[in-house]
N, C-alpha and C. Protein backbone atom coordinates (compact mmCIF):
# COMPACT_ATOMS: atom_id res chain seq x y z
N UNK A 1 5.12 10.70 -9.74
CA UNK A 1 3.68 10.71 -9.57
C UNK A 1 3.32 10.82 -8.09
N UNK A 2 4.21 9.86 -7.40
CA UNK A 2 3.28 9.77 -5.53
C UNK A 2 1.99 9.73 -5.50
N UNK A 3 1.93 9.87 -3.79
CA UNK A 3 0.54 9.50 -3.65
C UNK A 3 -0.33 10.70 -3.72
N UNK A 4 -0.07 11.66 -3.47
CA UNK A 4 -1.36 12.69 -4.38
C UNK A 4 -2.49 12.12 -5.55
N UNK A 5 -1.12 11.70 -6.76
CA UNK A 5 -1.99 10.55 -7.78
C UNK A 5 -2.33 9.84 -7.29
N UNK A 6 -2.43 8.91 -6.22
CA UNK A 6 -2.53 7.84 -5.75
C UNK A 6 -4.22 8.06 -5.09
N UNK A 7 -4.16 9.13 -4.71
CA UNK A 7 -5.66 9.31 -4.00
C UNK A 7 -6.75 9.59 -4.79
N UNK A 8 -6.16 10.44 -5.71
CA UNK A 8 -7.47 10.64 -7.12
C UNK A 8 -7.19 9.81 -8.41
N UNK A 9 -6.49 8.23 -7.92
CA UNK A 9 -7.08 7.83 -8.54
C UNK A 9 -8.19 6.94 -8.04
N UNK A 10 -7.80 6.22 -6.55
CA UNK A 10 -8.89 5.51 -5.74
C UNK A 10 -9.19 6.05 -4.46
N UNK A 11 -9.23 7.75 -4.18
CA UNK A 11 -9.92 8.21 -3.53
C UNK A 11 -8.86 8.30 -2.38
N UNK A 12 -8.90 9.26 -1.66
CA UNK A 12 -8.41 9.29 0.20
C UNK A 12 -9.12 8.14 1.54
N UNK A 13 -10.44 7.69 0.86
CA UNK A 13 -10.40 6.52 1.58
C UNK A 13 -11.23 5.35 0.84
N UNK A 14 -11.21 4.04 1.13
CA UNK A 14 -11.56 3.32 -0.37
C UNK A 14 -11.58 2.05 1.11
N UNK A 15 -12.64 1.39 0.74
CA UNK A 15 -12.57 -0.17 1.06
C UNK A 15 -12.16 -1.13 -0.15
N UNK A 16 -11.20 -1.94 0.46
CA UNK A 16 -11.32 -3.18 -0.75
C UNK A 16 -11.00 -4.18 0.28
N UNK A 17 -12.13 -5.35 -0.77
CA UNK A 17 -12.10 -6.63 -0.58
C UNK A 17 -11.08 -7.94 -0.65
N UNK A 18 -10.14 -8.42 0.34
CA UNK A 18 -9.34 -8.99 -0.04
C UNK A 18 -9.76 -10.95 -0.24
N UNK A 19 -9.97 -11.45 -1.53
CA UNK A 19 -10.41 -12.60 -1.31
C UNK A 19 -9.45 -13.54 -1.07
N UNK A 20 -8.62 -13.09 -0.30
CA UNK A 20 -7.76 -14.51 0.22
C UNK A 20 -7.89 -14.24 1.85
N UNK A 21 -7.97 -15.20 2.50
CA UNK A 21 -8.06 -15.87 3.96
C UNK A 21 -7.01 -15.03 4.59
N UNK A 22 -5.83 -15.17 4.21
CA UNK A 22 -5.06 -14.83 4.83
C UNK A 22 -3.94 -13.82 4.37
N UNK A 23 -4.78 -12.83 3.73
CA UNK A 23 -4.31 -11.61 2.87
C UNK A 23 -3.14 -10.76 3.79
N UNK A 24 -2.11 -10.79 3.24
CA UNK A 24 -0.49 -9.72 3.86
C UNK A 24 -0.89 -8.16 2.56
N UNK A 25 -0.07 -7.47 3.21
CA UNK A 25 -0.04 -6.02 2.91
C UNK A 25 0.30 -6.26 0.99
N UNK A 26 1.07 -6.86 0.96
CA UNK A 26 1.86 -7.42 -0.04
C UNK A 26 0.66 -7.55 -1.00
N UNK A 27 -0.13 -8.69 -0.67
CA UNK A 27 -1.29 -8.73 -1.48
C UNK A 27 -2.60 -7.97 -1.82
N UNK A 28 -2.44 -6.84 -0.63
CA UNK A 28 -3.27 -5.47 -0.91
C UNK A 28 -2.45 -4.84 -1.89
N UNK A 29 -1.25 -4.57 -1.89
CA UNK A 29 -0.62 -3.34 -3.14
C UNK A 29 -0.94 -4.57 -4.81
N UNK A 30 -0.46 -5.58 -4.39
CA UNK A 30 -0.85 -6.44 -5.69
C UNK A 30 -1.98 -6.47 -6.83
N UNK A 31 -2.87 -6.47 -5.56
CA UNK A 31 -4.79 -6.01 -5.75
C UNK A 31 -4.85 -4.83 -5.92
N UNK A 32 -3.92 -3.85 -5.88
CA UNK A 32 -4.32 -2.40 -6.06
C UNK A 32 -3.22 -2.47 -7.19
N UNK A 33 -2.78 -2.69 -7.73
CA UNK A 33 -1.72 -2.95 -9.14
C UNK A 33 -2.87 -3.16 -9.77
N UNK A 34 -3.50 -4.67 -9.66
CA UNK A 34 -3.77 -5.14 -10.36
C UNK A 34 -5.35 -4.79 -10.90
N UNK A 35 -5.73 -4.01 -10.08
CA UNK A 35 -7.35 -3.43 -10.20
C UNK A 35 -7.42 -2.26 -11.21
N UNK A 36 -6.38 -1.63 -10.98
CA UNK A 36 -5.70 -0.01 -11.30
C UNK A 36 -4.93 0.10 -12.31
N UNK A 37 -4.47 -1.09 -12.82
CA UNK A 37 -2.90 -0.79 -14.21
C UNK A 37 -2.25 0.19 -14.06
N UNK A 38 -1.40 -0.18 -14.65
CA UNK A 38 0.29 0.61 -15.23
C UNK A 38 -0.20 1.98 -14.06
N UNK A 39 -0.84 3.04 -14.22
CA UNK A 39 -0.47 4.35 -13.42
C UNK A 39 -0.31 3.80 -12.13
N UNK A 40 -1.24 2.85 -11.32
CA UNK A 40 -0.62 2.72 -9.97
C UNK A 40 0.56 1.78 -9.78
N UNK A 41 0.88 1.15 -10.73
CA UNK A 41 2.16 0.33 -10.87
C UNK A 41 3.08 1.08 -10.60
N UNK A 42 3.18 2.65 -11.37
CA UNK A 42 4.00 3.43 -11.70
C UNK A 42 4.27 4.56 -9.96
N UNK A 43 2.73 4.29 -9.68
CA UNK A 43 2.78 5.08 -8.16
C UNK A 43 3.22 4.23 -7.29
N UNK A 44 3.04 2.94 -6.91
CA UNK A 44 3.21 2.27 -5.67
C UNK A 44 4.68 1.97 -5.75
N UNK A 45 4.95 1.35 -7.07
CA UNK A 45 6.44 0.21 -6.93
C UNK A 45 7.45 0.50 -7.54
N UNK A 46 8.64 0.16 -7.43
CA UNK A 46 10.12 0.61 -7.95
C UNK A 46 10.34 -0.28 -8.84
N UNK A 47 10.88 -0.36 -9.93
CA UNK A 47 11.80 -1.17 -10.96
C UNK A 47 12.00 -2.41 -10.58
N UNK A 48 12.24 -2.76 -9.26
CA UNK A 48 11.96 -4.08 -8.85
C UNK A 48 10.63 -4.72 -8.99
N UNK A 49 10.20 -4.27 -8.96
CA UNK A 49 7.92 -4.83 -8.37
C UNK A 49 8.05 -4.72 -7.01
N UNK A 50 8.62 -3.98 -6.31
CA UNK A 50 8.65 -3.88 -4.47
C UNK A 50 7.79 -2.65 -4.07
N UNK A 51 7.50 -2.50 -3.22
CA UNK A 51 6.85 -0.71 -2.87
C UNK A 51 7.75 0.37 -3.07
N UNK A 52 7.59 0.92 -3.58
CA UNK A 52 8.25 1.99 -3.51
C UNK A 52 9.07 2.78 -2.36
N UNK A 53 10.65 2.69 -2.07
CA UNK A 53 10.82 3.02 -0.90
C UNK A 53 10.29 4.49 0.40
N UNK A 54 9.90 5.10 -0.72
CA UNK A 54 9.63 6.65 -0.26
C UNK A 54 7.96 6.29 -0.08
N UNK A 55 7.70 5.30 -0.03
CA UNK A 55 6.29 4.99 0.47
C UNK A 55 6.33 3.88 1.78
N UNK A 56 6.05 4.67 2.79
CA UNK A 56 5.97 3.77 4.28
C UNK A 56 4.47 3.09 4.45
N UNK A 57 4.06 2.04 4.94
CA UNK A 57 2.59 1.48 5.55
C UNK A 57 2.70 1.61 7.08
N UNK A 58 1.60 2.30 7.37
CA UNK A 58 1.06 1.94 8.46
C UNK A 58 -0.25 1.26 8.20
N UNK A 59 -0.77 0.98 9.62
CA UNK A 59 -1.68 -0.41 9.73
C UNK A 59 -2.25 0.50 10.89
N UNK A 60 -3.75 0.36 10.64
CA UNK A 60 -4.48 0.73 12.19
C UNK A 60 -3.24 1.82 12.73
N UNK A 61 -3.55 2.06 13.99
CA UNK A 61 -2.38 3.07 14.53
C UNK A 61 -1.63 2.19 15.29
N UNK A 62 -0.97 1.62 14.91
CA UNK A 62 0.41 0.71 15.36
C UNK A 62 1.44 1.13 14.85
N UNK A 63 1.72 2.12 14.04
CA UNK A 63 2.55 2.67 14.16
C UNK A 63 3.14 2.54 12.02
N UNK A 64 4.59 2.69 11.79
CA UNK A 64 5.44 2.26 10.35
C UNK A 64 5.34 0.63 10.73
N UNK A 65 4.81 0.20 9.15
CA UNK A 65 5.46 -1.78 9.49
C UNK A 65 6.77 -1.66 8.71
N UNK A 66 7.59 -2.73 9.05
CA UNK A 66 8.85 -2.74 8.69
C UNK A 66 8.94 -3.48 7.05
N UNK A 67 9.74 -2.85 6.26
CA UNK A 67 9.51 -3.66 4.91
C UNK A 67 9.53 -5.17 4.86
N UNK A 68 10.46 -6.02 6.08
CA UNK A 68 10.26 -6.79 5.88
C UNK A 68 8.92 -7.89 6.14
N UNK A 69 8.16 -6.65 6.89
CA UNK A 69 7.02 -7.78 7.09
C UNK A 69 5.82 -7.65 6.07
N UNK A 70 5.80 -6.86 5.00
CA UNK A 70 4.72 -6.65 4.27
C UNK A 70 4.24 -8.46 3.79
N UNK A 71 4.85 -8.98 3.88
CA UNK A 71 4.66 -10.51 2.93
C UNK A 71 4.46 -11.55 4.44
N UNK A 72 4.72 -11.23 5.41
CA UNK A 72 3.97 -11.80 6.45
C UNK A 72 2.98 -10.88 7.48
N UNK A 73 2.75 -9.79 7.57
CA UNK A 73 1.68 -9.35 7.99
C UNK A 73 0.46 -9.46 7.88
N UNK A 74 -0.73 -10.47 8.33
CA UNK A 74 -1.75 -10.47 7.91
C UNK A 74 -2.83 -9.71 8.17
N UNK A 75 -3.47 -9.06 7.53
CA UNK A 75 -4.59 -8.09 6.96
C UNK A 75 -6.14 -9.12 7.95
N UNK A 76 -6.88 -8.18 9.36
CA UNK A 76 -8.03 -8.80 9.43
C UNK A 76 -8.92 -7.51 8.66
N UNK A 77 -10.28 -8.28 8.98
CA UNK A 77 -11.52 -7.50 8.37
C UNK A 77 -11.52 -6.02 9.86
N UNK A 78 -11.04 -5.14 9.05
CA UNK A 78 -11.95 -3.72 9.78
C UNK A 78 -9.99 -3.14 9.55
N UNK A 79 -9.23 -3.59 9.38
CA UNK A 79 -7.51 -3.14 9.47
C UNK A 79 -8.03 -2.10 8.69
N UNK A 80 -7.08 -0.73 8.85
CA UNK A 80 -7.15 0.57 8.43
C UNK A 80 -5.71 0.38 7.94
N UNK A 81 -5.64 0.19 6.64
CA UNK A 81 -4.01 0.60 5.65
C UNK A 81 -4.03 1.73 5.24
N UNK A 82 -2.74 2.51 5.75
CA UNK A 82 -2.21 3.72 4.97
C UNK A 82 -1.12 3.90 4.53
N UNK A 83 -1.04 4.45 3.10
CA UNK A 83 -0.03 4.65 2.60
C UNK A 83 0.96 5.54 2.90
N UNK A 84 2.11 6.01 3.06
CA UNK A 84 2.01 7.47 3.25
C UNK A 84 3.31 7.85 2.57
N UNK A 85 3.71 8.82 2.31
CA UNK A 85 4.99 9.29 1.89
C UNK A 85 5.82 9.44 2.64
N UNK A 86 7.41 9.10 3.13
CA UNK A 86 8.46 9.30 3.38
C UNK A 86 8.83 10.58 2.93
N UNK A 87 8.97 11.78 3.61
CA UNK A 87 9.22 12.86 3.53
C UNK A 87 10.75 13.43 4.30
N UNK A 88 11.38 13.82 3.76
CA UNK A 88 12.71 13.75 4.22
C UNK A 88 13.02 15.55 4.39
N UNK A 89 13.44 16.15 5.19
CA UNK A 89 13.77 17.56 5.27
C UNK A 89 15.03 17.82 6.36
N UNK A 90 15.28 18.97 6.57
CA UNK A 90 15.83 19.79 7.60
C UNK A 90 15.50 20.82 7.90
């Protein structure tokens, strides 16, 4: 599926509201699972419930976050999350 599906189903750019204080990346894909059912389940995450590896986050322009920080990175009000695809060539 990827994120192509991913954009028509909640658009190329989308605000959402995170109601926890101290919301990590982790709990944005959760909230977007959980808003969205099974098709974005099927777009974001792997057989584990993890992100999907061929899907990288960036944050604002700071650059790729590292997988391990999705569950401690915290999310303020105005952060720009993007999804993006891992694209691999020669």
């Amino acid at each position: 599926m990827g994120l192509p599906t991913l954009s028509k189903l909640i658009g190329k750019k989308t605000s959402v509201e995170l109601n926890k204080k101290a919301a990590t990346v982790r709990d944005l894909v959760s909230l977007l699972v959980k808003s969205h059912g099974k098709k974005m389940n099927q777009i974001l995450l792997d057989s584990e419930g993890e992100l999907d590896l061929t899907i990288q986050v960036m944050i604002n322009d700071e650059g790729f976050l590292a997988r391990n920080e999705y569950a401690q990175r915290e999310l303020r009000e105005g952060d720009r999350v993007r999804f993006m695809l891992l694209v691999g060539g020669g």
